[in-house]
N, C-alpha and C. Protein backbone atom coordinates (compact mmCIF):
# COMPACT_ATOMS: atom_id res chain seq x y z
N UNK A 1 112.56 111.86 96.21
CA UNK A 1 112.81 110.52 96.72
C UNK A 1 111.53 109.70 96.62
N UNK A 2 111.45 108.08 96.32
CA UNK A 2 110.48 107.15 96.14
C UNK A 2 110.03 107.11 97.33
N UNK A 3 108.76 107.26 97.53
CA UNK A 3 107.92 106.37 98.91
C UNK A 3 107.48 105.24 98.48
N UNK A 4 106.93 104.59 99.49
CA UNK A 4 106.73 102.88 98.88
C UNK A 4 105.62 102.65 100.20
N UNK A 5 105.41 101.59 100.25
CA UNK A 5 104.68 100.87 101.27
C UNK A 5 104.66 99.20 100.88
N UNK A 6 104.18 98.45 101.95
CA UNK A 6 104.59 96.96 101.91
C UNK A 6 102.97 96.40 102.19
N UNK A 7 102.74 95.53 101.52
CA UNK A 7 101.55 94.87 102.23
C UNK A 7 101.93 93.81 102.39
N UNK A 8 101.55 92.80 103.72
CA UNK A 8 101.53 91.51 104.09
C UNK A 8 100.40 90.55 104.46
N UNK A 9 100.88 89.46 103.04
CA UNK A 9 99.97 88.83 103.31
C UNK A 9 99.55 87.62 104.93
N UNK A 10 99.19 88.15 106.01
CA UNK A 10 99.58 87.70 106.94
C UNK A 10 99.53 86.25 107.40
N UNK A 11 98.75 85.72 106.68
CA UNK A 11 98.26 84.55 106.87
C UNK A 11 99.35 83.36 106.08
N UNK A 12 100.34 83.81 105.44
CA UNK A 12 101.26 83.23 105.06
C UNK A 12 102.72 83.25 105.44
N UNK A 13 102.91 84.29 106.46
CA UNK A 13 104.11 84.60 106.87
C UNK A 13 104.45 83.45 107.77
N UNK A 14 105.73 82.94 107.90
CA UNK A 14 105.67 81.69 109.29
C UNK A 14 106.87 82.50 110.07
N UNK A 15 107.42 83.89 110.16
CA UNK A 15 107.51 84.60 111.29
C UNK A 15 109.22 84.35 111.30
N UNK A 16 110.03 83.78 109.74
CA UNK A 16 111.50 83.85 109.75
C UNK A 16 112.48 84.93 110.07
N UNK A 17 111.23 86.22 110.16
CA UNK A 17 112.37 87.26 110.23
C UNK A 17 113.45 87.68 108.85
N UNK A 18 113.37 86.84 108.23
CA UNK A 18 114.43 87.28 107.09
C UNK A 18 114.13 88.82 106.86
N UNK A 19 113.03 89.18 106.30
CA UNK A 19 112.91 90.18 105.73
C UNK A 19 113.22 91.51 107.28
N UNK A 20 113.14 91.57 107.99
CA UNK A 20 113.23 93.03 108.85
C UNK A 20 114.67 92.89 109.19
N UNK A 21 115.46 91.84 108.79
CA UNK A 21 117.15 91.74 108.96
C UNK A 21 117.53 92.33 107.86
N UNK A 22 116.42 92.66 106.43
CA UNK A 22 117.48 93.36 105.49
C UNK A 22 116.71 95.01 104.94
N UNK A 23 115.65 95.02 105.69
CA UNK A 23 115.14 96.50 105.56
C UNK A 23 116.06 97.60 105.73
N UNK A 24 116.47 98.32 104.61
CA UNK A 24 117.31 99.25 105.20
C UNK A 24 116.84 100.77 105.73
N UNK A 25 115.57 100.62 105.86
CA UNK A 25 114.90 101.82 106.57
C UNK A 25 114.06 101.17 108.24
N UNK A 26 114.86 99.62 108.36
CA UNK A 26 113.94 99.67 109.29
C UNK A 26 112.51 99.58 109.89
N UNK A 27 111.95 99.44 109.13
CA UNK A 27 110.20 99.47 109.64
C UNK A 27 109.40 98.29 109.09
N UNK A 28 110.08 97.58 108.95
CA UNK A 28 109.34 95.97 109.29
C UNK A 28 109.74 95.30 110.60
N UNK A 29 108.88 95.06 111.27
CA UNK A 29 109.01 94.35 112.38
C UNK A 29 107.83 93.33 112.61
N UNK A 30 108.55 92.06 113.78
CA UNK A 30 107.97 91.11 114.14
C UNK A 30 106.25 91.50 114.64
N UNK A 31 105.14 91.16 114.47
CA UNK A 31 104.52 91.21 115.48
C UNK A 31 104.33 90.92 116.69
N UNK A 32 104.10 91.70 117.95
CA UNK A 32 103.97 91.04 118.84
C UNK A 32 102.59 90.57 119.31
N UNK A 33 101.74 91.54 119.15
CA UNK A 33 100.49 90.98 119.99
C UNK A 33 99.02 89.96 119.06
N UNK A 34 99.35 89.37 118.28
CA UNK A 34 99.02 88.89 117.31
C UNK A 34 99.41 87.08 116.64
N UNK A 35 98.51 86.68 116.04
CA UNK A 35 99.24 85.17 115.86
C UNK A 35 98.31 85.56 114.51
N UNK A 36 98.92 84.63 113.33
CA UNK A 36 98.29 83.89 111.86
C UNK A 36 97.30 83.04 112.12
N UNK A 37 96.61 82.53 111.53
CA UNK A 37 95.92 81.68 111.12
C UNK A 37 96.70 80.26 111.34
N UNK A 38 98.19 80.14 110.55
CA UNK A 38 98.89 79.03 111.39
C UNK A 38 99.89 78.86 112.56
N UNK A 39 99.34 79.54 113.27
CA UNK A 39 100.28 80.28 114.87
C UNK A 39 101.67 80.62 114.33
N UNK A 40 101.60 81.77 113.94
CA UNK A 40 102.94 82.38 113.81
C UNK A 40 102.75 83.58 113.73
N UNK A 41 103.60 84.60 114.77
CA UNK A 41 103.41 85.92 114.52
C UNK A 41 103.84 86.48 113.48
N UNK A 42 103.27 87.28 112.37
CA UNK A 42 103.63 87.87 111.12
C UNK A 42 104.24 88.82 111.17
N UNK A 43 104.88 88.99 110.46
CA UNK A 43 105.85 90.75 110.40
C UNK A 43 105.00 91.80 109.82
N UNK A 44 105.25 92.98 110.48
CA UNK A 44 104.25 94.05 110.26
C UNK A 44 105.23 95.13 110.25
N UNK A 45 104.27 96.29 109.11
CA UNK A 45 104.90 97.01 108.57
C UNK A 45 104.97 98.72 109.51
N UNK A 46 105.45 98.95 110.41
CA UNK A 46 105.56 100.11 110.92
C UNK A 46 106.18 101.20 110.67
N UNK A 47 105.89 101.97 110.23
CA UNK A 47 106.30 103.31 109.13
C UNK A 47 105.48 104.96 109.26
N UNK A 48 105.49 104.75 110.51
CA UNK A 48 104.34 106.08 110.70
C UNK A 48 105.27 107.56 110.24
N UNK A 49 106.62 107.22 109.74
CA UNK A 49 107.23 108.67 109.43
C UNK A 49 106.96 108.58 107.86
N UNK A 50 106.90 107.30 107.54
CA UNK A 50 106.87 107.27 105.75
C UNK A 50 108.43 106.97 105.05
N UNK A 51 108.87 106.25 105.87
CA UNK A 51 110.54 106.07 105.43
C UNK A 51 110.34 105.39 104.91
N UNK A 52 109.41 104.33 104.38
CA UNK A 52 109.54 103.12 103.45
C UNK A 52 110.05 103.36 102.05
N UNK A 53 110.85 103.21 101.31
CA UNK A 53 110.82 103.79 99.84
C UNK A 53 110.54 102.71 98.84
N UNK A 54 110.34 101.89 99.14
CA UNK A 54 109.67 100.61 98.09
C UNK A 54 110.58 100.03 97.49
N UNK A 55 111.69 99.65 98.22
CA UNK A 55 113.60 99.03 97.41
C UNK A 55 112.80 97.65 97.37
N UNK A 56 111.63 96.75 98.00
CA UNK A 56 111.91 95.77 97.54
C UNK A 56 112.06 94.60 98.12
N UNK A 57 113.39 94.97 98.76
CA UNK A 57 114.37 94.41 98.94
C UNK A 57 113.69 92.96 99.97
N UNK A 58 113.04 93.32 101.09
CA UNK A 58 112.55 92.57 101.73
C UNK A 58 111.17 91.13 100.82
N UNK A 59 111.02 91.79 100.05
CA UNK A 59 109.78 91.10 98.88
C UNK A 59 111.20 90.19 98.55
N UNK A 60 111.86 90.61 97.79
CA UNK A 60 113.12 89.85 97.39
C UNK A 60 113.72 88.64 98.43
N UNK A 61 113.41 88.76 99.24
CA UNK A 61 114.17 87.23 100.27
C UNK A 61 113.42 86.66 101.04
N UNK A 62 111.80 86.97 100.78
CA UNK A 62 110.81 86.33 101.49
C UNK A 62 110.80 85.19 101.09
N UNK A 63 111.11 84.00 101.40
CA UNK A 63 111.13 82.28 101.14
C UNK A 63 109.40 82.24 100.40
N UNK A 64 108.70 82.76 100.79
CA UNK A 64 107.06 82.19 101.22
C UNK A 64 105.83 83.27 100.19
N UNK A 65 106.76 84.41 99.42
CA UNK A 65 106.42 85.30 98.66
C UNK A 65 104.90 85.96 99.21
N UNK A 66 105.63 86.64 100.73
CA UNK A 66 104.35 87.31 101.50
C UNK A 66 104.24 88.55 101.36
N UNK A 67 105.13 89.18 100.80
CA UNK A 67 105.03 90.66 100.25
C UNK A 67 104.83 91.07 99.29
N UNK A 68 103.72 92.44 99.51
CA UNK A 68 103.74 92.92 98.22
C UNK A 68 104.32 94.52 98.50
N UNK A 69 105.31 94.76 97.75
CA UNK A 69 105.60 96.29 97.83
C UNK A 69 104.97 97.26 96.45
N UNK A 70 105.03 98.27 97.10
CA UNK A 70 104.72 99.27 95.82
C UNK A 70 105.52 100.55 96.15
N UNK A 71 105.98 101.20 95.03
CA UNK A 71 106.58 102.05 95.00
C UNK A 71 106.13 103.45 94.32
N UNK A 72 106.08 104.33 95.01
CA UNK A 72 105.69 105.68 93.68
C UNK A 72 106.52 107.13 93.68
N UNK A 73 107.15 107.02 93.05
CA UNK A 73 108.28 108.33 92.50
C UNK A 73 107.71 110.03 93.19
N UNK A 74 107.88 110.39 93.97
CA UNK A 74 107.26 111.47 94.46
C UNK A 74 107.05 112.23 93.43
N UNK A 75 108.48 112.38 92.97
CA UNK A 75 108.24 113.62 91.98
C UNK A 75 107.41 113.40 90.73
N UNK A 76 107.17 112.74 90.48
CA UNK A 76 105.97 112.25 89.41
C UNK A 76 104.82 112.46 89.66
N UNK A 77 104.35 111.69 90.87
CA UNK A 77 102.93 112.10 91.87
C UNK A 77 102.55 113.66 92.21
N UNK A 78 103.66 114.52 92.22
CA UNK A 78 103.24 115.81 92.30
C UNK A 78 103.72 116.17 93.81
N UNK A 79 104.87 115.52 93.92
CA UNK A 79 105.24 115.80 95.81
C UNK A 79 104.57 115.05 97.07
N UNK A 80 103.94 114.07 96.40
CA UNK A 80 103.65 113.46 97.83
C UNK A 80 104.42 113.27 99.08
């Protein structure tokens, strides 16, 4: 199975939520204790089991193009 991870660029997020309404593993969420640069709490990527698999999907409906995902094929990597 693909693992993935998300980076956010935080300082551009304005805090729509779109993207953690279509994660289908779940582990994007709002920030809470935190504000941007233009007062808005950014979405942050919480994944401490490693369920992320890099679908995307959330990069895909960001209005504001604040994500970057990456994806890497376990079985290629050697089992990560």
């Amino acid at each position: 199975m693909a693992k993935g991870t998300v980076l956010v660029d935080v300082d551009r997020c304005k805090g729509c939520e779109l993207c953690t309404t279509v994660c289908p593993q779940n582990v994007l969420h709002m920030g809470r204790n935190r504000f941007n640069a233009r007062g808005y709490r950014p979405v942050e990527l919480v994944d401490p089991e490693g369920k992320c698999t890099g679908c995307a999907i959330c990069a895909l409906i960001c209005p504001d193009v604040v994500l970057t995902v990456y994806r890497v094929d376990a079985k290629r990597a050697g089992g990560l």
